[in-house]
Protein backbone atom coordinates (compact mmCIF):
# COMPACT_ATOMS: atom_id res chain seq x y z
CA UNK A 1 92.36 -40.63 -78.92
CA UNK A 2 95.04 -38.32 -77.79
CA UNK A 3 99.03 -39.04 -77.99
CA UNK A 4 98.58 -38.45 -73.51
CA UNK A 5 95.74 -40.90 -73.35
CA UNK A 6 97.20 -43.41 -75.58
CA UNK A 7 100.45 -43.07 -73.08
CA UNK A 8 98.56 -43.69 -70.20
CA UNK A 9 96.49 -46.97 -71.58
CA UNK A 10 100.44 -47.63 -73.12
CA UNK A 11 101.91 -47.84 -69.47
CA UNK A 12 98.74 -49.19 -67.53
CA UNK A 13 98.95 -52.62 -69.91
CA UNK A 14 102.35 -53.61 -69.28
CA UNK A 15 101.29 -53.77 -65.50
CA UNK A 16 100.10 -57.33 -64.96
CA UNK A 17 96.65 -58.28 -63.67
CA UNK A 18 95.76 -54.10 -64.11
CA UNK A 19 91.94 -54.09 -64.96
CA UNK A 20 90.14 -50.82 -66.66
CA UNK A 21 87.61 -48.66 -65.00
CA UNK A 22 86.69 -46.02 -63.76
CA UNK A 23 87.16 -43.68 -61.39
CA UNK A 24 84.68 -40.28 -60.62
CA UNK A 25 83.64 -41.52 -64.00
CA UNK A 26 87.66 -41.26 -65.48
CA UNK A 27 89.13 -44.04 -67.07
CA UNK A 28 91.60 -45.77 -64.52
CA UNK A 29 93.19 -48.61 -63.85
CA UNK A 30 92.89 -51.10 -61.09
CA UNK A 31 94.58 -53.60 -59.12
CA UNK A 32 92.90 -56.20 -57.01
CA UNK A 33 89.76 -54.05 -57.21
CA UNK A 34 91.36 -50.79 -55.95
CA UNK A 35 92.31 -47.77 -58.15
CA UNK A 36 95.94 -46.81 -58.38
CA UNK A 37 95.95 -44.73 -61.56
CA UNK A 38 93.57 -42.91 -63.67
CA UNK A 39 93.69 -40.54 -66.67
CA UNK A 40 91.96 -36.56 -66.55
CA UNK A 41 92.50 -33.50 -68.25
CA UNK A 42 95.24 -35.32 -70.64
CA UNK A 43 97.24 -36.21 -67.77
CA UNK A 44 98.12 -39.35 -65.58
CA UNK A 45 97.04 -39.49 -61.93
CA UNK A 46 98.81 -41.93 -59.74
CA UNK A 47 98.00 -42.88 -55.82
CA UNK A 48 101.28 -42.56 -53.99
CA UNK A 49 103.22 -42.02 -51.03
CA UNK A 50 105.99 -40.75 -48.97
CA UNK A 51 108.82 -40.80 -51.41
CA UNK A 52 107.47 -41.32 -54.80
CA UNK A 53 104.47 -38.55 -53.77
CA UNK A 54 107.12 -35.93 -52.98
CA UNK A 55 109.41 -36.81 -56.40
CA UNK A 56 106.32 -36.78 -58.46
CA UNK A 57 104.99 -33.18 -56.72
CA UNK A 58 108.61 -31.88 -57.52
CA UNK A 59 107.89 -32.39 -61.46
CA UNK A 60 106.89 -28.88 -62.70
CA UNK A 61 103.04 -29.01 -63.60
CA UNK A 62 102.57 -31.24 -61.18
CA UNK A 63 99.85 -30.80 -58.43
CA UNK A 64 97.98 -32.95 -56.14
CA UNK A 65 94.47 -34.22 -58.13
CA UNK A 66 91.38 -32.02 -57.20
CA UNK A 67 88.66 -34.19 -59.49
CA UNK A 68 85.91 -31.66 -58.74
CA UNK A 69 88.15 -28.39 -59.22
CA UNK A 70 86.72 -27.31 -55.79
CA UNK A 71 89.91 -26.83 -53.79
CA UNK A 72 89.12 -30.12 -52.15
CA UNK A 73 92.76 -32.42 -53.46
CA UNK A 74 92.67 -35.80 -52.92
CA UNK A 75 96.16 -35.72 -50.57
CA UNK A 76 97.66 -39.40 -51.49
CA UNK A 77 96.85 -38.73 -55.89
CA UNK A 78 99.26 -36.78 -57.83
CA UNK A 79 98.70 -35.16 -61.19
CA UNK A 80 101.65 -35.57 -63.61
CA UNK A 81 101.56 -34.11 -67.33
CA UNK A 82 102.39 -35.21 -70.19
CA UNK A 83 105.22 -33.34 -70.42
CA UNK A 84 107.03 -35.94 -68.04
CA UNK A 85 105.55 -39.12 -69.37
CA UNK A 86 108.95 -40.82 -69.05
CA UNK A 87 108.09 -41.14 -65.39
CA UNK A 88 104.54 -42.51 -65.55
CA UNK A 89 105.77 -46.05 -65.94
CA UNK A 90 107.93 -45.80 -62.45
CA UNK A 91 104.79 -44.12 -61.09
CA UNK A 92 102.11 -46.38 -62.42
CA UNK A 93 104.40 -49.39 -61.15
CA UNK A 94 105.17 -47.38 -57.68
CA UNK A 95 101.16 -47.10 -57.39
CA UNK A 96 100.36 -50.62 -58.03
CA UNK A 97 102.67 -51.56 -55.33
CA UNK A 98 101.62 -48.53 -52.96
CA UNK A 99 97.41 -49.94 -53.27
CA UNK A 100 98.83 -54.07 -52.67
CA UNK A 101 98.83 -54.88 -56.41
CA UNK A 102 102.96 -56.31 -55.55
């Protein structure tokens, strides 16, 4: 296991009631049943909006999550490396709220 996915599983089990999955077959997290994180290409990928979405997309790396690398991003999920994982607990907490888990 990597030190980035070991982060991600890290942050996602301090949220309570989060439940693994998956997501386009990606480990994720859920919250009442609905994704609000998930882990790909060594990075986390949260489900946010309005203010959080447009602090996370100003973290350099960052880019909104294309799963299928066709040019087709998913416009509410944003991409953060590892680089910045001192902000994936604020996101991953931000998300949870954002999907209904607060």
């Amino acid at each position: 296991m990597s030190d980035s996915e070991a982060e991600f599983i890290r942050v996602c089990e301090q949220i309570d009631d989060a439940a693994a999955g998956k997501l386009f077959g990606k480990a994720c997290y859920k919250i009442s049943g609905k994704a609000f994180v998930c882990f790909f290409q060594d990075e986390m990928v949260f489900k946010l909006s309005d203010e959080q979405h447009a602090k996370a997309l100003k973290l350099k790396g960052a880019q909104l999550f294309d799963p299928s690398g066709k040019g087709r991003p998913m416009r509410e999920w944003v991409q953060v490396p590892f680089a910045h994982k001192k902000h994936w607990p604020d996101f991953a907490a931000n998300a949870c709220a954002y999907v209904g888990g607060v």
